[in-house]
N, C-alpha and C. Protein backbone atom coordinates (compact mmCIF):
# COMPACT_ATOMS: atom_id res chain seq x y z
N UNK A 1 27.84 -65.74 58.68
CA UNK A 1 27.01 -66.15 57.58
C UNK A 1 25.58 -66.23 58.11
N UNK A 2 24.68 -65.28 57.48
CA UNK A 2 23.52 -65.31 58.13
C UNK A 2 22.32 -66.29 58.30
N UNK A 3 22.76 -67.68 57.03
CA UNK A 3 21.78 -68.77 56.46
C UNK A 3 22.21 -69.93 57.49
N UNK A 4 23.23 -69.55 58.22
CA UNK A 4 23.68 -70.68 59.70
C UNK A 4 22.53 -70.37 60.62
N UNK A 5 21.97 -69.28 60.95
CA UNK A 5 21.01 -68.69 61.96
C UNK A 5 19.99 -69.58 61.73
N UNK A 6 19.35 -70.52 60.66
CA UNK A 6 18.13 -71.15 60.40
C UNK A 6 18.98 -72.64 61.06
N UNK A 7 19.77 -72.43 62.00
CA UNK A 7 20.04 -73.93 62.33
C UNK A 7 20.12 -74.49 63.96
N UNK A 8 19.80 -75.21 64.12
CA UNK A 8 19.66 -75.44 65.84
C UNK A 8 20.89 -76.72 65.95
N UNK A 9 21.43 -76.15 66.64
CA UNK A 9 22.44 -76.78 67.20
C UNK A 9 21.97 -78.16 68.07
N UNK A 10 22.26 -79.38 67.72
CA UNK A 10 21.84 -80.40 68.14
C UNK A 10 23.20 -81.33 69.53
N UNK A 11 24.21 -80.91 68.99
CA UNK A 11 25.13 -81.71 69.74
C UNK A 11 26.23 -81.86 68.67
N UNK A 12 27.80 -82.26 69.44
CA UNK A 12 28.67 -82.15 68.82
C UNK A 12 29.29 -83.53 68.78
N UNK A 13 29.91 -84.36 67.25
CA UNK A 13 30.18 -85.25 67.04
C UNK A 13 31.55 -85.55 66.89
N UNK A 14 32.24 -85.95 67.42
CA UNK A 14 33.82 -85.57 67.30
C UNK A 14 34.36 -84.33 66.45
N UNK A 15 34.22 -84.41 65.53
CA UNK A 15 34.95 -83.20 64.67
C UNK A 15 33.58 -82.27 64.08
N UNK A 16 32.43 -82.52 64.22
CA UNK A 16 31.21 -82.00 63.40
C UNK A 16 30.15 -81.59 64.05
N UNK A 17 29.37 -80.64 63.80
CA UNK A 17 27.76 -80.25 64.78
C UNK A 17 27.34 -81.17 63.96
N UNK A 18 26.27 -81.97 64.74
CA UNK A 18 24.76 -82.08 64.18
C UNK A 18 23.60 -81.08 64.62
N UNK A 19 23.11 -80.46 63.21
CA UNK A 19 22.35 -79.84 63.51
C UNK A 19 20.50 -79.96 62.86
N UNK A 20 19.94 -79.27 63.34
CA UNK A 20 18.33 -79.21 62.59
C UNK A 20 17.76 -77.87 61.82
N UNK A 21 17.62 -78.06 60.74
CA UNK A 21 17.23 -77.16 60.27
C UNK A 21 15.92 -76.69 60.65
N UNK A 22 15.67 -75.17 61.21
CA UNK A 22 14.39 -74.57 62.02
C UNK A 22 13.29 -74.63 60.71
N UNK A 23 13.56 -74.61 59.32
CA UNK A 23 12.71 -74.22 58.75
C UNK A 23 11.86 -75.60 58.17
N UNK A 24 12.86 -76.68 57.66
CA UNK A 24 12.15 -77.79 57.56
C UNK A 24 12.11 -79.13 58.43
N UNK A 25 13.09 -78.78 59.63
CA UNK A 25 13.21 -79.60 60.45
C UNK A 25 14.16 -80.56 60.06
N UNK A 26 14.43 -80.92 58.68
CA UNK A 26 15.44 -81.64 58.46
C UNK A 26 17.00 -81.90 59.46
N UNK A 27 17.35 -83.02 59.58
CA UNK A 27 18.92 -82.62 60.31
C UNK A 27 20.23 -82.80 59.43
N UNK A 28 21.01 -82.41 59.87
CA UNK A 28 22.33 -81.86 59.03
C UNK A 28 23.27 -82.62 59.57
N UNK A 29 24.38 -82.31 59.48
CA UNK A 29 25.99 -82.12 59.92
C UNK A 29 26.54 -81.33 59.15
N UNK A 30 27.15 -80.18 60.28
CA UNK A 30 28.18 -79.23 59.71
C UNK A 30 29.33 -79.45 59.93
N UNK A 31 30.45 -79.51 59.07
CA UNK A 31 31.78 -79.61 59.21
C UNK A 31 32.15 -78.27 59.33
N UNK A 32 33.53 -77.35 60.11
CA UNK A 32 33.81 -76.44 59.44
C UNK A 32 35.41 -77.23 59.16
N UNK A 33 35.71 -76.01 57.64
CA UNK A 33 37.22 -76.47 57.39
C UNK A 33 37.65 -75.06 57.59
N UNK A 34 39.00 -74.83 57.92
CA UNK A 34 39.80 -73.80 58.32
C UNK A 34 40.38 -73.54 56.75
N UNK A 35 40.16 -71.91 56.27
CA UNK A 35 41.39 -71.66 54.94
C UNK A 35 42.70 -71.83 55.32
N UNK A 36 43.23 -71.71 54.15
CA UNK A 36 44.67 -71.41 54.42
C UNK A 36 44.81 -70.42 54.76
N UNK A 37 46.45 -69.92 55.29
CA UNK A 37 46.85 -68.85 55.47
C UNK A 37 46.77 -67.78 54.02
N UNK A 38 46.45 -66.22 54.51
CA UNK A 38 46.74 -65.14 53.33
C UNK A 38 47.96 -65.43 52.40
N UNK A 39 49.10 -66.04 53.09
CA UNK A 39 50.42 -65.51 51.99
C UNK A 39 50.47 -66.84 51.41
N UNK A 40 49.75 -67.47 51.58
CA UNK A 40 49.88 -69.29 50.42
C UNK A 40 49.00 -68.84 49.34
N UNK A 41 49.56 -69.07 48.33
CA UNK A 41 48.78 -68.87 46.99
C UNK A 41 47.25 -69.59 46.82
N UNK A 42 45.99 -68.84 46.94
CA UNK A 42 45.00 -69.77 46.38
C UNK A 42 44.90 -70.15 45.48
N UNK A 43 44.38 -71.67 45.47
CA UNK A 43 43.51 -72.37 43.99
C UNK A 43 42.40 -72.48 44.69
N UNK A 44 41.34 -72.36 43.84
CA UNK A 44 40.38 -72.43 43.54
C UNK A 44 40.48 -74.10 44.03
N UNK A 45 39.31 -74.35 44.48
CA UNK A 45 38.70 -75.67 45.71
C UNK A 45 37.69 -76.04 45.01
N UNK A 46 37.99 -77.99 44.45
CA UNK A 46 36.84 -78.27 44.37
C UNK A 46 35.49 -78.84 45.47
N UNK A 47 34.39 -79.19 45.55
CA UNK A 47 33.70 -79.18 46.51
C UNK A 47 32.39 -80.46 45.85
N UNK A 48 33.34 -81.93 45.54
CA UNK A 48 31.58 -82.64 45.00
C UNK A 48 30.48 -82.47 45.36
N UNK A 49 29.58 -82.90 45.13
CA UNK A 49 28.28 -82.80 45.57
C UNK A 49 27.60 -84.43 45.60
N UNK A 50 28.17 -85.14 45.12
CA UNK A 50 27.67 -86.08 44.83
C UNK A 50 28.71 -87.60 44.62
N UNK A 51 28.81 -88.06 45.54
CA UNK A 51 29.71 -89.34 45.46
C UNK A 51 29.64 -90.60 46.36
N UNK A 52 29.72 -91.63 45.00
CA UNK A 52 29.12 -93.18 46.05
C UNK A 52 29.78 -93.01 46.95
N UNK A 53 29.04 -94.04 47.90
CA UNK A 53 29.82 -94.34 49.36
C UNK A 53 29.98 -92.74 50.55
N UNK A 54 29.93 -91.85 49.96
CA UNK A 54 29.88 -90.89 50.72
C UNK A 54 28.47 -89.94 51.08
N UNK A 55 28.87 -89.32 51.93
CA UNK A 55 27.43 -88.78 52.62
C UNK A 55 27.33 -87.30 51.32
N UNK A 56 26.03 -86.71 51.28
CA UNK A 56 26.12 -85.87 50.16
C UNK A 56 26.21 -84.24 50.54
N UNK A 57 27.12 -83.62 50.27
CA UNK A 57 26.82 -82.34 50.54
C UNK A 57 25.60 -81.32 49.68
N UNK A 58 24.86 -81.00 50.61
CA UNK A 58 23.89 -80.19 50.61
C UNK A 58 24.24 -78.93 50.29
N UNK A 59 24.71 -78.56 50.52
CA UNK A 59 25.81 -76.36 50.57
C UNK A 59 26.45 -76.52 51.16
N UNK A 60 27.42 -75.21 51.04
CA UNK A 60 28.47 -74.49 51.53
C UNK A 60 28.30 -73.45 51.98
N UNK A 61 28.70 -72.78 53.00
CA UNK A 61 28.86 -71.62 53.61
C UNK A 61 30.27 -70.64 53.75
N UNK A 62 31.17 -70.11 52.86
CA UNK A 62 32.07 -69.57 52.94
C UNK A 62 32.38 -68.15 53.45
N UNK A 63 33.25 -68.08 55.12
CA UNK A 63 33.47 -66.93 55.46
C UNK A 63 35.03 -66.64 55.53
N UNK A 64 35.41 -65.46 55.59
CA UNK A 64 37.08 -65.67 55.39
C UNK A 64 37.89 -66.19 55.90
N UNK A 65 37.64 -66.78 57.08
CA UNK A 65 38.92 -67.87 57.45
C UNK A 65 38.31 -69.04 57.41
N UNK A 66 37.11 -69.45 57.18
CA UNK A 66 36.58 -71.03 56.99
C UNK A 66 35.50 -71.55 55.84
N UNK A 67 35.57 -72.65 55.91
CA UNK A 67 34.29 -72.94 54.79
C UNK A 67 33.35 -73.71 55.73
N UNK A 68 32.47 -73.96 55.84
CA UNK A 68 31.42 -74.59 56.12
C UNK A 68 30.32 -75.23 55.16
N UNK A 69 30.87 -76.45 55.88
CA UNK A 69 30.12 -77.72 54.87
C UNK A 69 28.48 -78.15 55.06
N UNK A 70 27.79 -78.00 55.02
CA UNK A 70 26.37 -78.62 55.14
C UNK A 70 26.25 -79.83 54.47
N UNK A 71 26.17 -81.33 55.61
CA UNK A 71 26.37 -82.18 55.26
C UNK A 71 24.89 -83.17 55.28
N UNK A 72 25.11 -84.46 54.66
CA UNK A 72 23.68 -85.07 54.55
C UNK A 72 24.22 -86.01 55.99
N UNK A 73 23.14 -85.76 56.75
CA UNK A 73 23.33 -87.05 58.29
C UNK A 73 23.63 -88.42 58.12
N UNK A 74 24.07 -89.16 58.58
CA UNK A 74 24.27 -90.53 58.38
C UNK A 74 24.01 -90.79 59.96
N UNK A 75 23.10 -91.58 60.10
CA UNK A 75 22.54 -92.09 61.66
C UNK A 75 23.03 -93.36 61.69
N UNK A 76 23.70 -93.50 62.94
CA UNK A 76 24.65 -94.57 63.25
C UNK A 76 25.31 -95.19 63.89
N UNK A 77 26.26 -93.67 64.33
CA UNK A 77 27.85 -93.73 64.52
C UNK A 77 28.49 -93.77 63.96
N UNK A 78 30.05 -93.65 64.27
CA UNK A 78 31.44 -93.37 63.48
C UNK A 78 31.37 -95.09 62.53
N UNK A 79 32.13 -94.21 60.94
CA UNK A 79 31.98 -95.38 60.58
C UNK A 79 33.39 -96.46 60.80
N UNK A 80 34.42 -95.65 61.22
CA UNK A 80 35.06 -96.21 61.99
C UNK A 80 35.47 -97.15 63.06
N UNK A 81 34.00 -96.92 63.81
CA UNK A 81 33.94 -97.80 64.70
C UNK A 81 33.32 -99.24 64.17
N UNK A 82 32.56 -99.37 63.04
CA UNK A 82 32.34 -100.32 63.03
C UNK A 82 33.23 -101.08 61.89
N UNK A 83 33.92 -100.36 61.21
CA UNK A 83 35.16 -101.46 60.79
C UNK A 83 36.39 -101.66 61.65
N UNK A 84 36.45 -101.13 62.84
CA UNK A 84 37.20 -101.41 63.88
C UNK A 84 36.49 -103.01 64.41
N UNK A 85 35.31 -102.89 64.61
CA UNK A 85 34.21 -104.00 65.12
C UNK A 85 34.76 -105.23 64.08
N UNK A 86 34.54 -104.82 63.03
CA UNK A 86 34.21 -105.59 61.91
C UNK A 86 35.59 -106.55 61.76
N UNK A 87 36.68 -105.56 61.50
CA UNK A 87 38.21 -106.46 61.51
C UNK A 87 38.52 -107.54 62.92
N UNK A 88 38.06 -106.64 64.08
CA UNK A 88 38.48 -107.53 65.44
C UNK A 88 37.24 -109.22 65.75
N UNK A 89 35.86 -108.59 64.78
CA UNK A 89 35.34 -109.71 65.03
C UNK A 89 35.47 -110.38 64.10
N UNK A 90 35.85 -110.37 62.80
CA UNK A 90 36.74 -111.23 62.00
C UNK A 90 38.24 -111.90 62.06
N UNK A 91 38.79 -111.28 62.84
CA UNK A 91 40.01 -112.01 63.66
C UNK A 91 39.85 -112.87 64.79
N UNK A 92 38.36 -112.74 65.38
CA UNK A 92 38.21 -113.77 66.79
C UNK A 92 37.62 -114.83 66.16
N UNK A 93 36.82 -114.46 64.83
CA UNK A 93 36.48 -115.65 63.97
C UNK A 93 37.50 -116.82 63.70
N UNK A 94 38.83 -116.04 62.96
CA UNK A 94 39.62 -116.72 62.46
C UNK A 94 40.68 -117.57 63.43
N UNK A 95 40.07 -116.67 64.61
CA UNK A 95 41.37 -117.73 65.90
C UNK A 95 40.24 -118.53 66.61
N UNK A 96 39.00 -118.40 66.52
CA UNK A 96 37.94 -119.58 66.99
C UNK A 96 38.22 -120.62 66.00
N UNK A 97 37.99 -120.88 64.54
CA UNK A 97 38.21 -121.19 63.69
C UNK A 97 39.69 -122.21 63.88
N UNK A 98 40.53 -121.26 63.91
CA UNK A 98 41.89 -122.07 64.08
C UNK A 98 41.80 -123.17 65.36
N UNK A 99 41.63 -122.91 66.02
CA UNK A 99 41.00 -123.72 67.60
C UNK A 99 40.67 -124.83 67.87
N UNK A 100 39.59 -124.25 66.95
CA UNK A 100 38.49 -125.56 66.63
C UNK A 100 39.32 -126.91 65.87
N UNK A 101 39.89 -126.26 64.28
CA UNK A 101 40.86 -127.05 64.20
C UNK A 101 41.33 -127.46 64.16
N UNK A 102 42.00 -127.28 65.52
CA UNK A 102 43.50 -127.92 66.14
C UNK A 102 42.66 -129.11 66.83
N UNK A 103 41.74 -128.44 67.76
CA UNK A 103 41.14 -129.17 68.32
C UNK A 103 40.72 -130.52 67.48
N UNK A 104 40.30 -130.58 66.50
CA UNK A 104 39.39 -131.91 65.95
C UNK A 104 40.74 -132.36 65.53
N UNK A 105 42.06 -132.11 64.98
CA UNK A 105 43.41 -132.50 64.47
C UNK A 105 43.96 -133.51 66.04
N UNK A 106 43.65 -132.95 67.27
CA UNK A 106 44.54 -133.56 68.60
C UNK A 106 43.07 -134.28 68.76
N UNK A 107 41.98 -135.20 68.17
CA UNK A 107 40.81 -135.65 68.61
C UNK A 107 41.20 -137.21 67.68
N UNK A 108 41.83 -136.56 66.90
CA UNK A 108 41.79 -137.90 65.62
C UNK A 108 43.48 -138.55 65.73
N UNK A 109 44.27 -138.15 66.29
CA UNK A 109 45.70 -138.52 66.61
C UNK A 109 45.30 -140.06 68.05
């Protein structure tokens, strides 16, 4: 696909390039997705453009064994990691919490 050539390869994010676009400098993330195989029947793929909570796709790039997503950046990190963060430091909450407590319960006995 020749409209990938306007893109500079920035570094690779677990499953995705981040990249920069040469012409406005903007930065990206490209996903690619793999098609299916020839002998599975196609349907027709939808592709939003636009949905809360999610990052927005910009274009598509379709070549015959993949699609390529042009994605809007989210600067950060995985958002994974921080509801990983988020649950474990809400559980050290809830066992500080419990602790505490117990503690003021064996203060007043």
């Amino acid at each position: 696909v020749r409209e990938l050539r306007n893109f500079q390869v920035l570094g690779v994010i677990d499953k995705v390039v981040l990249v920069r676009d040469k012409i406005t400098d903007e930065t990206f993330v490209i996903k690619s997705i793999p098609k299916s195989t020839p002998d599975v029947v196609r349907t027709q793929s939808i592709l939003p453009t636009s949905c809360p909570h999610m990052v927005n796709l910009h274009k598509f790039y379709e070549t015959d064994n993949s699609v390529f997503l042009l994605l809007q950046y989210a600067s950060g990190g995985k958002l994974w990691t921080y509801i990983g963060d988020y649950l474990n430091n809400d559980r050290g909450n809830q066992a500080n919490e419990d602790i505490n407590l117990n503690a003021a319960r064996s203060n007043t006995k």
